[in-house]
Every structure is written in structure tokens, then in C-alpha cells.
N, C-alpha and C. Protein backbone atom coordinates (compact mmCIF):
# COMPACT_ATOMS: atom_id res chain seq x y z
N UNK A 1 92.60 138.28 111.45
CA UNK A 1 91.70 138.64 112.53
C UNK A 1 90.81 137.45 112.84
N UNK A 2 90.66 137.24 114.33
CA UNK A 2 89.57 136.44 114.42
C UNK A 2 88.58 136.26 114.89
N UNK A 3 87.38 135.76 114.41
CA UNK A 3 86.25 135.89 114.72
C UNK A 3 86.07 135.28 115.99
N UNK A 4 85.63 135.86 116.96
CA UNK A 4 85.85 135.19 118.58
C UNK A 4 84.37 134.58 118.82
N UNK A 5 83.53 134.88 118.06
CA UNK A 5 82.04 134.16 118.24
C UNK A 5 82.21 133.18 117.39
N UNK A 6 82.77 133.02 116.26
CA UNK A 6 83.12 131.80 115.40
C UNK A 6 83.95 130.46 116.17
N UNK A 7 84.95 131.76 116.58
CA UNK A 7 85.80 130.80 117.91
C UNK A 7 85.25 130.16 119.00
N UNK A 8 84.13 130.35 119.17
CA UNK A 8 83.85 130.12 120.35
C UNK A 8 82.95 129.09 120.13
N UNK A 9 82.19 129.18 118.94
CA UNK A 9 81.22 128.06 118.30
C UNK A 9 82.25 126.32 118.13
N UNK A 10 83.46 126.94 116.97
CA UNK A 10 84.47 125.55 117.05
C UNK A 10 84.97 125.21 118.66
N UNK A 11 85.25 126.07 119.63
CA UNK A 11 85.63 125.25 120.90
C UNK A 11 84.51 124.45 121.51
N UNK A 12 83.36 124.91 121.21
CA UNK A 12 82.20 124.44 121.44
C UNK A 12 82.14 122.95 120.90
N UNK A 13 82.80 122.17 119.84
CA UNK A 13 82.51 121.31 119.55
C UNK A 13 83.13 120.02 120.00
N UNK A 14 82.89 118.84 119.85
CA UNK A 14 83.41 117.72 120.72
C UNK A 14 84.86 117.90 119.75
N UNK A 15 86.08 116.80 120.63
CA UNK A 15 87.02 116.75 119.74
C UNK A 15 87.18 115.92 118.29
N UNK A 16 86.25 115.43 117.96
CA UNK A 16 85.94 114.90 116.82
C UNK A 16 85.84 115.81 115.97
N UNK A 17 84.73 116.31 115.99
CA UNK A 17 84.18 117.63 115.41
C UNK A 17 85.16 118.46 114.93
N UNK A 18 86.08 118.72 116.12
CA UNK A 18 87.16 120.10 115.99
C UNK A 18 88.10 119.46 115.23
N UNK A 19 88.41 117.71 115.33
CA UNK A 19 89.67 117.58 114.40
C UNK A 19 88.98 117.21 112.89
N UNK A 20 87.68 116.97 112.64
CA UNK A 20 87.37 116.94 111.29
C UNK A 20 87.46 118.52 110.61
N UNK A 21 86.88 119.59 111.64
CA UNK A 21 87.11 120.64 111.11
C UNK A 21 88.62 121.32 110.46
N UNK A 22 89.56 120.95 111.58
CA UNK A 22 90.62 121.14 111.16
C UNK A 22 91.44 120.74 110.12
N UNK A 23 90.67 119.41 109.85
CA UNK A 23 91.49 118.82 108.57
C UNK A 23 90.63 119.09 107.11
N UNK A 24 89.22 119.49 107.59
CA UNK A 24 89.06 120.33 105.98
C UNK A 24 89.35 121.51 105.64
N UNK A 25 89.64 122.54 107.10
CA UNK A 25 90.40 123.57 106.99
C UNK A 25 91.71 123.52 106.03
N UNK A 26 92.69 122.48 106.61
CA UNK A 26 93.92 122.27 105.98
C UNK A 26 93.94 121.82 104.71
N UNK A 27 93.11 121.26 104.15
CA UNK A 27 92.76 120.99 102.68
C UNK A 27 92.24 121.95 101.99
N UNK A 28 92.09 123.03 102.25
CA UNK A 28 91.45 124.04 101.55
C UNK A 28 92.68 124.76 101.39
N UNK A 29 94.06 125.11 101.53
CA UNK A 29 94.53 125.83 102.12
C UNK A 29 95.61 125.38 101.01
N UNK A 30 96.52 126.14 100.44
CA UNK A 30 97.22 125.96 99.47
C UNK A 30 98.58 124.93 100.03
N UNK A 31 98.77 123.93 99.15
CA UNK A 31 100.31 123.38 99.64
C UNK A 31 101.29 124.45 99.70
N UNK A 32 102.54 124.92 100.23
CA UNK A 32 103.69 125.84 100.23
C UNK A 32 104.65 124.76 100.41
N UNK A 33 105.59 124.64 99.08
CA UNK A 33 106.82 123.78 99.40
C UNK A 33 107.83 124.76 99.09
N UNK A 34 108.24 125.31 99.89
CA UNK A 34 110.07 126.44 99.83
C UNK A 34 110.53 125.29 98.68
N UNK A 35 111.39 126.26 98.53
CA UNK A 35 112.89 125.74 97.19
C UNK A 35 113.34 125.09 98.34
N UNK A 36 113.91 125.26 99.83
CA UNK A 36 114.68 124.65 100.15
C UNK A 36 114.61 123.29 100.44
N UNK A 37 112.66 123.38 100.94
CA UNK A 37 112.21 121.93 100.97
C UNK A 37 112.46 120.91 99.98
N UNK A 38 112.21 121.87 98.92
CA UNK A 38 111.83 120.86 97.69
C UNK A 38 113.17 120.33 97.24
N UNK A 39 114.06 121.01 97.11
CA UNK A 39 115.34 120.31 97.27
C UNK A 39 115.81 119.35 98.28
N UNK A 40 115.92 119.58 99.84
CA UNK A 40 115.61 118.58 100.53
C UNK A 40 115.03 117.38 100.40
N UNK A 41 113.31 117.29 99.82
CA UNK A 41 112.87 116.49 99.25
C UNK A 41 113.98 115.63 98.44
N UNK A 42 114.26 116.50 97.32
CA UNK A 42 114.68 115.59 95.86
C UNK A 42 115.84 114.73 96.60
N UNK A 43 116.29 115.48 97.87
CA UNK A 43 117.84 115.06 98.09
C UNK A 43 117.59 113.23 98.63
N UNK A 44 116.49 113.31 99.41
CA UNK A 44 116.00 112.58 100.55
C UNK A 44 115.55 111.37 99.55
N UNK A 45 114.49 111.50 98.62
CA UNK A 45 114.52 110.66 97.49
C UNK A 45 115.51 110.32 96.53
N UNK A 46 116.68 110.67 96.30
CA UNK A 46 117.23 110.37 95.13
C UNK A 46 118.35 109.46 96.32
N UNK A 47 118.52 110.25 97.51
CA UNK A 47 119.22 108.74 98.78
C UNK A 47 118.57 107.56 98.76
N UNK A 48 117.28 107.57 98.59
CA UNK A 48 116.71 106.25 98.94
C UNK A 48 116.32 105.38 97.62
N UNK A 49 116.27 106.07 96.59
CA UNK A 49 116.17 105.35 94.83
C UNK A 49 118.03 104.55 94.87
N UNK A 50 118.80 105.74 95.83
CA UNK A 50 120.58 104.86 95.31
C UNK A 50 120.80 104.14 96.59
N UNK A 51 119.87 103.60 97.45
CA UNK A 51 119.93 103.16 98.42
C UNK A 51 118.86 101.83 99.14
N UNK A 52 117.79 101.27 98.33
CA UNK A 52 116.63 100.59 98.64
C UNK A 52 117.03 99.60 99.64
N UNK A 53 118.17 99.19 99.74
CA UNK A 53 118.53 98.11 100.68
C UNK A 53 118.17 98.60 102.28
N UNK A 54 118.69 100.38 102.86
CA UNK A 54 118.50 101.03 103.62
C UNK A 54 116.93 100.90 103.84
N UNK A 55 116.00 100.87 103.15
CA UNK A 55 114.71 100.38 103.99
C UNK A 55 114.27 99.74 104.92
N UNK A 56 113.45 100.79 105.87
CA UNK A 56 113.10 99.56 106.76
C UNK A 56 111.82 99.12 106.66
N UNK A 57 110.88 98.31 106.90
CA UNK A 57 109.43 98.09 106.86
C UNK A 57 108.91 99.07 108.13
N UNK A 58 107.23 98.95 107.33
CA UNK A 58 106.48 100.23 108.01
C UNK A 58 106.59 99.24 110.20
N UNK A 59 105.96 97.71 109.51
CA UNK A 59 106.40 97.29 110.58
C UNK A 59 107.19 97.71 112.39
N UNK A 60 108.48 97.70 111.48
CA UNK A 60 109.82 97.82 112.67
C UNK A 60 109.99 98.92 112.73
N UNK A 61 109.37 100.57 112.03
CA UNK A 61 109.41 101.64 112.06
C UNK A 61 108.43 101.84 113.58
N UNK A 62 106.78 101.27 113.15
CA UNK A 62 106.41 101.29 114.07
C UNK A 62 106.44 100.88 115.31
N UNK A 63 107.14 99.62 115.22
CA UNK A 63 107.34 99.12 116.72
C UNK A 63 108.42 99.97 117.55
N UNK A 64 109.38 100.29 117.19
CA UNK A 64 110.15 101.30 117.55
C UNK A 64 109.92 102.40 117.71
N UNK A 65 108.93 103.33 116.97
CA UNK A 65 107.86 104.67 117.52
C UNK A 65 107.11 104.15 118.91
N UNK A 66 106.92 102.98 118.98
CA UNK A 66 105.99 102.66 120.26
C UNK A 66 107.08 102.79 121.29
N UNK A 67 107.92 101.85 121.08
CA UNK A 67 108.66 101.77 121.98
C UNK A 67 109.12 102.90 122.58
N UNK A 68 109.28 103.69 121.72
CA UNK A 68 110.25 105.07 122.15
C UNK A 68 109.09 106.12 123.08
N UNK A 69 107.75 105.78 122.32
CA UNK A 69 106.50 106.44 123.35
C UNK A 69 106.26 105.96 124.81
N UNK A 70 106.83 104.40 124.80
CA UNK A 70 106.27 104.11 126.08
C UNK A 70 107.23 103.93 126.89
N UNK A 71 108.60 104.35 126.28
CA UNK A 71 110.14 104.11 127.20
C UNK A 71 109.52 105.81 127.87
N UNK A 72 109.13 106.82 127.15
CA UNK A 72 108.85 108.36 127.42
C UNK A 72 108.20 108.70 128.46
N UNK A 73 106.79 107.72 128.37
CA UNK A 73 105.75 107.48 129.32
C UNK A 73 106.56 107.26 130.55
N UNK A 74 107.30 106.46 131.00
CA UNK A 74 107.63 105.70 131.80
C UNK A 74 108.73 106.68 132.49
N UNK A 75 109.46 107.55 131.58
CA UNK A 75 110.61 108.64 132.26
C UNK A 75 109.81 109.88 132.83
N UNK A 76 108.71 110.21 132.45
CA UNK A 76 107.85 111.36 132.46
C UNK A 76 107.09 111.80 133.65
């Protein structure tokens, strides 16, 4: 249930405000990792422990997230 005067206090706040709130919200809040994740996980790590060459740097990860944002921008 939610409190709609509570609600109305957090919309009330700048977006700063609302995203600090939100992220101590989310820290309070228990981790949930499914079995299926967590297997996923192990799967995803134990590829990249038999695989280190497959790395890429945070670098060329990011330049390529940009790129792909501003090729988006540009179709949009």
C-alpha cells in the first residue's frame, strides 16, 4: 500500500534528492539472487576465468556504449 502523502512529499523533491532517496531505499532492501541467476552467474564467471584473453578493457566497452547512444540519438 502506498502512502500518497508520503508520495507526494518524495515527488516533491528535486531529482537529486529523489535519486539519493532511491538508492538508500535499494540498500536497505534484501539482495534476491534466484538459483537460476546464481547459476548463470557461476556460468558467466567460470567462461571468463577459461577465457581472460576474451576481455575487453572498460575503455573500448565504453566507447562503444557511446557510440551505440549517439548512433540512437541520431535514428530517433
Amino acid at each position: 500500500m502506498v502512502d500518497h502523502d508520503l508520495l507526494e512529499q518524495v515527488l516533491s523533491l528535486d531529482a537529486d534528492a529523489r535519486r539519493d532517496l532511491r538508492d538508500a531505499i535499494d540498500q536497505s532492501l534484501p539482495v534476491e539472487v534466484t538459483a537460476e541467476l546464481a547459476a548463470l552467474l557461476d556460468a558467466r564467471i567460470a567462461e571468463a576465468d577459461a577465457h581472460p584473453e576474451d576481455a575487453a578493457p572498460w575503455e573500448a566497452v565504453r566507447d562503444r556504449a557511446r557510440a551505440k547512444v549517439a548512433a540512437a540519438g541520431r535514428t530517433a
